[in-house]
N, C-alpha and C. Protein backbone atom coordinates (compact mmCIF):
# COMPACT_ATOMS: atom_id res chain seq x y z
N UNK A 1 -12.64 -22.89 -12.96
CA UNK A 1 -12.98 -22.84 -11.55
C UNK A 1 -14.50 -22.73 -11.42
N UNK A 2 -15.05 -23.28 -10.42
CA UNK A 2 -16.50 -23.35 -10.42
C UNK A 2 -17.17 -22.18 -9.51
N UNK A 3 -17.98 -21.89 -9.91
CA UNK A 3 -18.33 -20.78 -9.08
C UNK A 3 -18.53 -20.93 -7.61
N UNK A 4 -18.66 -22.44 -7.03
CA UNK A 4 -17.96 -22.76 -5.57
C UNK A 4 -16.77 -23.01 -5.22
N UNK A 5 -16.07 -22.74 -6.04
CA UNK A 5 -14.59 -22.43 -5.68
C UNK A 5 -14.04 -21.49 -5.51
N UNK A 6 -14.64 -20.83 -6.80
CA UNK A 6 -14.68 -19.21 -6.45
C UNK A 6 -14.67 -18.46 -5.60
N UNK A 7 -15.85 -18.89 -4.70
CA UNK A 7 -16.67 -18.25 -3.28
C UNK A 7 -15.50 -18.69 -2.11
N UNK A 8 -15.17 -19.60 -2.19
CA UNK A 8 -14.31 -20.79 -1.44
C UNK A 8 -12.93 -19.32 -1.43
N UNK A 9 -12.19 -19.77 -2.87
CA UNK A 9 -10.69 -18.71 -2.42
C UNK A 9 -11.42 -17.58 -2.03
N UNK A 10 -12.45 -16.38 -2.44
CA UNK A 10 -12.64 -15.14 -2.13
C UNK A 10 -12.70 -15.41 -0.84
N UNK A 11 -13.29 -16.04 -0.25
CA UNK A 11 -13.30 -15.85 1.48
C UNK A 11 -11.73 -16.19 1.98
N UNK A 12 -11.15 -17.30 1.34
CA UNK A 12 -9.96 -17.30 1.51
C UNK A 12 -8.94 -16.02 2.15
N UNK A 13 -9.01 -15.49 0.77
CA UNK A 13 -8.68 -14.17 0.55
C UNK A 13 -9.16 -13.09 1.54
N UNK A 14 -10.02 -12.94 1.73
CA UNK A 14 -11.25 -11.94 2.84
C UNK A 14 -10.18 -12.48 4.41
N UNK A 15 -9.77 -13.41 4.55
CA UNK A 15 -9.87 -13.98 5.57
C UNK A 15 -8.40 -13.42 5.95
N UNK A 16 -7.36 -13.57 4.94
CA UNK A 16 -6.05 -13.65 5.13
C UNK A 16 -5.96 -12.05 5.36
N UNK A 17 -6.50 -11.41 4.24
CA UNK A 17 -6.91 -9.83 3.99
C UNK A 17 -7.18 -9.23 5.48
N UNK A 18 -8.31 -10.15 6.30
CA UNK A 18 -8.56 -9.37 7.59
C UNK A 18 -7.18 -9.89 8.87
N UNK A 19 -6.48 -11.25 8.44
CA UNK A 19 -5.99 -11.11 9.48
C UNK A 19 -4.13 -10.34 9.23
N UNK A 20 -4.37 -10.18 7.94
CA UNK A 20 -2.90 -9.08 8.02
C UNK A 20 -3.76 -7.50 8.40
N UNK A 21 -4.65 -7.33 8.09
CA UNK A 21 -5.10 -6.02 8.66
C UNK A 21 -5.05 -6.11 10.46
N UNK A 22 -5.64 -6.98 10.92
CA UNK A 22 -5.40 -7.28 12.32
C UNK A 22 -3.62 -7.08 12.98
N UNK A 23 -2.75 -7.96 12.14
CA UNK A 23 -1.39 -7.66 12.69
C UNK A 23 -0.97 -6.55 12.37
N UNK A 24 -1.13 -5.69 11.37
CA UNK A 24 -0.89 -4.88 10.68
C UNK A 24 -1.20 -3.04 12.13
N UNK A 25 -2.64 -3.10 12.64
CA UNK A 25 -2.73 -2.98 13.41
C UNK A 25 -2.33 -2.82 15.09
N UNK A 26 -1.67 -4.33 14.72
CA UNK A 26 -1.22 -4.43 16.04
C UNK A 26 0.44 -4.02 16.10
N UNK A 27 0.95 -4.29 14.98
CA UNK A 27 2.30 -3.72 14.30
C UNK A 27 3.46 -4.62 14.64
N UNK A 28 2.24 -5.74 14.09
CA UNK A 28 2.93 -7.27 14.18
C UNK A 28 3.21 -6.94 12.30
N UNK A 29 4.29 -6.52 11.85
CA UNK A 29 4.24 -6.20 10.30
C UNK A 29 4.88 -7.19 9.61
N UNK A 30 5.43 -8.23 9.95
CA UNK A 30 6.59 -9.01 9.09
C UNK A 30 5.41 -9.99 9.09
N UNK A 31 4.77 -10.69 10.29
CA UNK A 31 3.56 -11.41 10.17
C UNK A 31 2.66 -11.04 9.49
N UNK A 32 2.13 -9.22 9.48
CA UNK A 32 0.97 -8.88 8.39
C UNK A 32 1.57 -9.09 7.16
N UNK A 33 2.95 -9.12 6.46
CA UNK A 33 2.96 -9.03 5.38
C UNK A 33 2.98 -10.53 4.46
N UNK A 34 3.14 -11.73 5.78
CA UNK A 34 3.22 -12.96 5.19
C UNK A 34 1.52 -13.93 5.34
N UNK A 35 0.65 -12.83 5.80
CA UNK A 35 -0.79 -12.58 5.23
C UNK A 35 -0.93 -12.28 4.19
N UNK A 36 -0.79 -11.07 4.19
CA UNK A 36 -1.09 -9.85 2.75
C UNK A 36 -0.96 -10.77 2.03
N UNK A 37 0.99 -11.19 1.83
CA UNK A 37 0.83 -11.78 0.72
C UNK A 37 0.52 -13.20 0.02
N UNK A 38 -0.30 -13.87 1.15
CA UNK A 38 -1.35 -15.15 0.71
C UNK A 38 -2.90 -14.69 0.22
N UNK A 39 -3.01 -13.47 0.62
CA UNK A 39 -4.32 -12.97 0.26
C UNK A 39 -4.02 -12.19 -0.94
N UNK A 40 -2.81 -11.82 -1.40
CA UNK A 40 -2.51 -11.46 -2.68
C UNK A 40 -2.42 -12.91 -3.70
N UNK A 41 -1.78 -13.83 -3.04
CA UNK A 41 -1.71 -14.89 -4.29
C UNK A 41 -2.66 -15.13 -4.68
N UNK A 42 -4.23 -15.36 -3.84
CA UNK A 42 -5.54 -15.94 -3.91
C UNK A 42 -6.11 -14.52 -5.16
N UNK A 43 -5.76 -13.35 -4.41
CA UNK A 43 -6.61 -12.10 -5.20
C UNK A 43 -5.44 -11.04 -6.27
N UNK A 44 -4.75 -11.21 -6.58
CA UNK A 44 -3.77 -10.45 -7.37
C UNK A 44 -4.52 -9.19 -8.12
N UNK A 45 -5.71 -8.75 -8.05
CA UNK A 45 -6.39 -7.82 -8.53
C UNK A 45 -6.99 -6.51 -7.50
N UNK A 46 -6.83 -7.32 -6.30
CA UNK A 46 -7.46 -6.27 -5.68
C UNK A 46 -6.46 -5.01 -5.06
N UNK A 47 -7.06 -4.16 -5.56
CA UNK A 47 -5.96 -2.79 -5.05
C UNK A 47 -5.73 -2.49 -3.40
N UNK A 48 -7.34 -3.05 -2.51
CA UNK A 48 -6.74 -2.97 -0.86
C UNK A 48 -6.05 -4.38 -0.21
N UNK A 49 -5.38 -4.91 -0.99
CA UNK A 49 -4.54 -6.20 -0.51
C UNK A 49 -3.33 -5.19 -0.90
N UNK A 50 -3.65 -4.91 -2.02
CA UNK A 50 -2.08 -4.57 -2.46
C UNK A 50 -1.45 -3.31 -1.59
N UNK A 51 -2.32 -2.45 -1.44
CA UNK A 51 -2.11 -1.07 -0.55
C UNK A 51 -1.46 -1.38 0.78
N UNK A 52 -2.44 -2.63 1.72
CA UNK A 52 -2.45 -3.12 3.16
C UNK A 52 -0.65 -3.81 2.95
N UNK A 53 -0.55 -4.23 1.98
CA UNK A 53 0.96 -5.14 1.43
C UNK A 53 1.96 -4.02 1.77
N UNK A 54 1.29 -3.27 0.93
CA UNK A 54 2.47 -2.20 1.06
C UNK A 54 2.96 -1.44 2.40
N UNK A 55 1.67 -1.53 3.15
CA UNK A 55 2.19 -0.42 4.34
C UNK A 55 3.02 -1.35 5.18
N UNK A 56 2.78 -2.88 5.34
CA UNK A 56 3.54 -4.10 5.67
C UNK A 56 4.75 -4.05 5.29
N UNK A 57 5.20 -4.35 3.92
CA UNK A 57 6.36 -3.93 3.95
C UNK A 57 6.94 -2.76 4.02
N UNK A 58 6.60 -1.16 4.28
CA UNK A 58 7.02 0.23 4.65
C UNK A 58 7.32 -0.32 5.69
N UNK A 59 6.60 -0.42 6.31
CA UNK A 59 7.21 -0.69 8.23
C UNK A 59 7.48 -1.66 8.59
N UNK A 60 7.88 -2.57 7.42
CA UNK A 60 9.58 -3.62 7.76
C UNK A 60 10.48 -2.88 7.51
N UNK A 61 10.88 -2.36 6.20
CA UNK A 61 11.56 -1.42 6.20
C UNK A 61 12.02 -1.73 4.90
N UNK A 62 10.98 -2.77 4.19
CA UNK A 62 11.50 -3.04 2.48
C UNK A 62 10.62 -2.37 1.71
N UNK A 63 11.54 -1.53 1.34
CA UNK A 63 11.10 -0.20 0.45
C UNK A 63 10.82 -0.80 -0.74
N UNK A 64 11.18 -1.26 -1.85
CA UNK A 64 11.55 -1.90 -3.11
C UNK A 64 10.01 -2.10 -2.89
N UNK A 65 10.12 -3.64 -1.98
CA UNK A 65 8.66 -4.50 -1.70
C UNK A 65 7.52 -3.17 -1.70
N UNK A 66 7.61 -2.45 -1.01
CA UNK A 66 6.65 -1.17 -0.53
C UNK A 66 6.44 -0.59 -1.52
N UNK A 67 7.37 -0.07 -2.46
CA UNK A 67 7.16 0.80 -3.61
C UNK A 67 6.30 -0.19 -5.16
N UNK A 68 7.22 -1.36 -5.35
CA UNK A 68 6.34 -2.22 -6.15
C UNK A 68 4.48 -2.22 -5.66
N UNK A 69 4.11 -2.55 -4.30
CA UNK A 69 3.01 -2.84 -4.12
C UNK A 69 1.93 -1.25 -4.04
N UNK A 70 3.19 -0.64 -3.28
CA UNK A 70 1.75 0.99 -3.85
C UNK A 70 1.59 1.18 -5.36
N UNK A 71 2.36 1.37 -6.08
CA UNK A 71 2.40 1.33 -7.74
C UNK A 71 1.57 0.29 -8.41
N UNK A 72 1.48 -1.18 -7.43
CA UNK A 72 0.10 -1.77 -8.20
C UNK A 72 -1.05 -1.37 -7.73
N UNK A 73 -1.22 -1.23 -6.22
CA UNK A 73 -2.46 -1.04 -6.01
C UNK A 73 -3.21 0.99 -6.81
N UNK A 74 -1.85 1.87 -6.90
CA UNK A 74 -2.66 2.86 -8.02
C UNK A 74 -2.90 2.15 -9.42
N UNK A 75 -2.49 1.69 -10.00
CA UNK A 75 -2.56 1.09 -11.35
C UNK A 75 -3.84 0.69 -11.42
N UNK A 76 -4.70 -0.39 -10.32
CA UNK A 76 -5.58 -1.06 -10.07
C UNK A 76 -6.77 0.31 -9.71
N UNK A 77 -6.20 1.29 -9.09
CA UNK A 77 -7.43 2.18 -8.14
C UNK A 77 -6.72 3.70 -8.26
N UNK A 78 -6.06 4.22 -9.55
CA UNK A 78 -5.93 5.42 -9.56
C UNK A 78 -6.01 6.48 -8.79
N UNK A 79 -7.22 6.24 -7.83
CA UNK A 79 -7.35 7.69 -6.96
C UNK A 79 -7.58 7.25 -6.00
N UNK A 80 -6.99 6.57 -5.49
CA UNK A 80 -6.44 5.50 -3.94
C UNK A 80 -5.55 6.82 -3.06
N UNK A 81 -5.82 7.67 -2.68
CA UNK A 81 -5.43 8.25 -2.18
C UNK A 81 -4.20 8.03 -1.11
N UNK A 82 -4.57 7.38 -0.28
CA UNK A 82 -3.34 6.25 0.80
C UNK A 82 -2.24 5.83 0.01
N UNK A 83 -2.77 5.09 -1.22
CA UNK A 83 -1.55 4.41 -1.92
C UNK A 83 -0.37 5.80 -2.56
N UNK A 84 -1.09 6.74 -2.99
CA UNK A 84 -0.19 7.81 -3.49
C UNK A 84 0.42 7.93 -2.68
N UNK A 85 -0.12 8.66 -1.16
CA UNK A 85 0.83 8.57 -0.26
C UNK A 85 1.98 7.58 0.07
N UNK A 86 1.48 6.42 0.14
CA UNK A 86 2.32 5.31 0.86
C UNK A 86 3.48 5.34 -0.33
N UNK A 87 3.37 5.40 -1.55
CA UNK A 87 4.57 5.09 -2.63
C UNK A 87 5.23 7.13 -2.49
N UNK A 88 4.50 7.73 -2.08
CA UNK A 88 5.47 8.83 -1.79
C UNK A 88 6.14 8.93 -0.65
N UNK A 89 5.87 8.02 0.63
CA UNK A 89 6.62 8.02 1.46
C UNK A 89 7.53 6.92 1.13
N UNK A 90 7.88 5.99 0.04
CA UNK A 90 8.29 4.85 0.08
C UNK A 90 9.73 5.59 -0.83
N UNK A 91 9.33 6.16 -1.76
CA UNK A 91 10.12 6.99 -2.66
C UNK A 91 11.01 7.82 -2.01
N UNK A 92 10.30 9.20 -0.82
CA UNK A 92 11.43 9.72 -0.11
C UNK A 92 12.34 8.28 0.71
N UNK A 93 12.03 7.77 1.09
CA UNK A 93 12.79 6.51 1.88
C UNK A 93 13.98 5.85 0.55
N UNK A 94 13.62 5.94 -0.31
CA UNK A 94 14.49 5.93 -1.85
C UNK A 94 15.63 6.49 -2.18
N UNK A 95 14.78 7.80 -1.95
CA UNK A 95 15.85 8.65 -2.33
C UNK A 95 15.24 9.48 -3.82
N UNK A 96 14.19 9.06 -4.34
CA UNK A 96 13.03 9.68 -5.66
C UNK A 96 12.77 10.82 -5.01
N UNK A 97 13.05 12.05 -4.95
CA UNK A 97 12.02 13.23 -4.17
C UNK A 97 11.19 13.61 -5.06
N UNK A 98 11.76 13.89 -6.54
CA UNK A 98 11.04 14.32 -7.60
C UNK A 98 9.90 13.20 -7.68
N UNK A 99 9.89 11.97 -7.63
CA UNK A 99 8.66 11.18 -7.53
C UNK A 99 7.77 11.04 -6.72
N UNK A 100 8.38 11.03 -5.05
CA UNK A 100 7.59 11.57 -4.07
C UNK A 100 7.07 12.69 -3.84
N UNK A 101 7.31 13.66 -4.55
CA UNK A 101 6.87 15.09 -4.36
C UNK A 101 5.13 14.90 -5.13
N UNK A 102 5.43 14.23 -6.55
CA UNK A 102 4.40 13.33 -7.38
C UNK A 102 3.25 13.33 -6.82
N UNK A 103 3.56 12.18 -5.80
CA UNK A 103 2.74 11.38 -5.93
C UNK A 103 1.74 12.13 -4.15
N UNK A 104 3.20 12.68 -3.50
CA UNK A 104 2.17 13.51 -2.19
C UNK A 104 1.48 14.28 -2.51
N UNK A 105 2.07 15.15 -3.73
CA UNK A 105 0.94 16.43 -4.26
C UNK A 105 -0.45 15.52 -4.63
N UNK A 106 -0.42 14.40 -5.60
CA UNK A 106 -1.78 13.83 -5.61
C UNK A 106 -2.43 13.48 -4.62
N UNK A 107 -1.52 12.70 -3.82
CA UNK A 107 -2.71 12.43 -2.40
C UNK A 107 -3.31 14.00 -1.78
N UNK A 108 -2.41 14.48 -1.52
CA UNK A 108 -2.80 15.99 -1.35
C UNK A 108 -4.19 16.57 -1.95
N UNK A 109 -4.14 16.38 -3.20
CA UNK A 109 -4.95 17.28 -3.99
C UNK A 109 -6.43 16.38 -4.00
N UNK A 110 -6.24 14.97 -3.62
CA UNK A 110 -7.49 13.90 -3.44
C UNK A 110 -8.34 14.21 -2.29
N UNK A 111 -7.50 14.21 -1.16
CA UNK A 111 -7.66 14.37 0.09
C UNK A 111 -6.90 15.45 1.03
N UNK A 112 -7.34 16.51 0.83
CA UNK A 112 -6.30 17.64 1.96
C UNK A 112 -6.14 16.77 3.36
N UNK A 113 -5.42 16.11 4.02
CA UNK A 113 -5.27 15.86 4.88
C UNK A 113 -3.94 16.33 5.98
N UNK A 114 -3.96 16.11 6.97
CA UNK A 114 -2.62 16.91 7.41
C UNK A 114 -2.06 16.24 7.66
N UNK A 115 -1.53 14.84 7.57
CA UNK A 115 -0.86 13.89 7.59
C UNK A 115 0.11 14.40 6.34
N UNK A 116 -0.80 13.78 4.97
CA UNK A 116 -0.32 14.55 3.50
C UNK A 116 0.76 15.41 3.32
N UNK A 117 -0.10 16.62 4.02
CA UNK A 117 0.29 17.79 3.46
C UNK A 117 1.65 17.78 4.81
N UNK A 118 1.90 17.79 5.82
CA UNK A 118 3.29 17.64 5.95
C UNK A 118 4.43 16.71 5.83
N UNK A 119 3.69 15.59 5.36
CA UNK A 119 5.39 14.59 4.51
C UNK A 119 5.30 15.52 2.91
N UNK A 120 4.42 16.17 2.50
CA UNK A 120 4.88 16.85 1.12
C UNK A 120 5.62 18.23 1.79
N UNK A 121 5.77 18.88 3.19
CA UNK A 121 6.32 20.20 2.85
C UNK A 121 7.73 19.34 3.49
N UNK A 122 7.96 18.15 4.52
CA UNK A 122 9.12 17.91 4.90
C UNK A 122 10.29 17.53 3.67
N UNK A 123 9.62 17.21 2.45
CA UNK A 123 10.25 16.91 1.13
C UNK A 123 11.12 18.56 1.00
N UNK A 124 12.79 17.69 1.07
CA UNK A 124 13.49 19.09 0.75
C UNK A 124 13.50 19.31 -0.61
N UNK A 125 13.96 21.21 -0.66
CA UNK A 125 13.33 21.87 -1.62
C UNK A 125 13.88 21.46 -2.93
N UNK A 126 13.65 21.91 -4.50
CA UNK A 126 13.90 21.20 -5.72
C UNK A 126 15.26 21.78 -5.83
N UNK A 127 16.32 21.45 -6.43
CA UNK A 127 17.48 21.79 -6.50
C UNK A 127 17.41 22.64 -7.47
């Protein structure tokens, strides 16, 4: 690929990236996610395609889809704080508590936020 091609898909990508963030927003989500994921085919590396993917499919309501895409975008960005969250809310939606408990305590411990910290205390208690 030439380095004007390069430039060519990255904007590609940038482009699709801003307009699933736009529907995504607007909570046009089945449309943001058939963005996301053209701006994922172009960029398969970047961890905020994959994150924005994910919250797209959370609020379709395809968990699987949701949980695969937070799990890449930490893989990619470890201390993605959002993504911990988003795959711990994707997990209670699962039925994983022991994994969601995981992964809220990390977002938690990244970012005290109070969003966070009450989907980790609504997690019922350990058996």
């Amino acid at each position: 690929m030439s380095q004007s091609e390069a430039v060519s898909s990255g904007a590609e990508a940038y482009e699709a990236f801003q307009e699933g963030s736009r529907l995504l927003a607007s909570s046009d989500h089945h449309a943001a996610a058939v963005a996301l994921e053209r701006a994922r085919e172009i960029e398969p590396g970047k961890a905020s395609i994959r994150e924005a993917l994910g919250r797209a499919y959370f609020n379709s309501g395809r968990f699987p889809e949701a949980r695969s895409e937070f799990a890449r975008a930490i893989e990619l960005d470890p201390v993605n704080d959002y993504a911990h969250f988003g795959l711990g809310l994707t997990l209670t939606r699962l039925g994983d508590h022991a994994g969601a408990r995981r992964h809220l305590k990390l977002a938690v411990a990244m970012r005290p936020r109070d969003e966070y910290r009450q989907a980790l205390a609504k997690l019922p208690e350990r058996p």
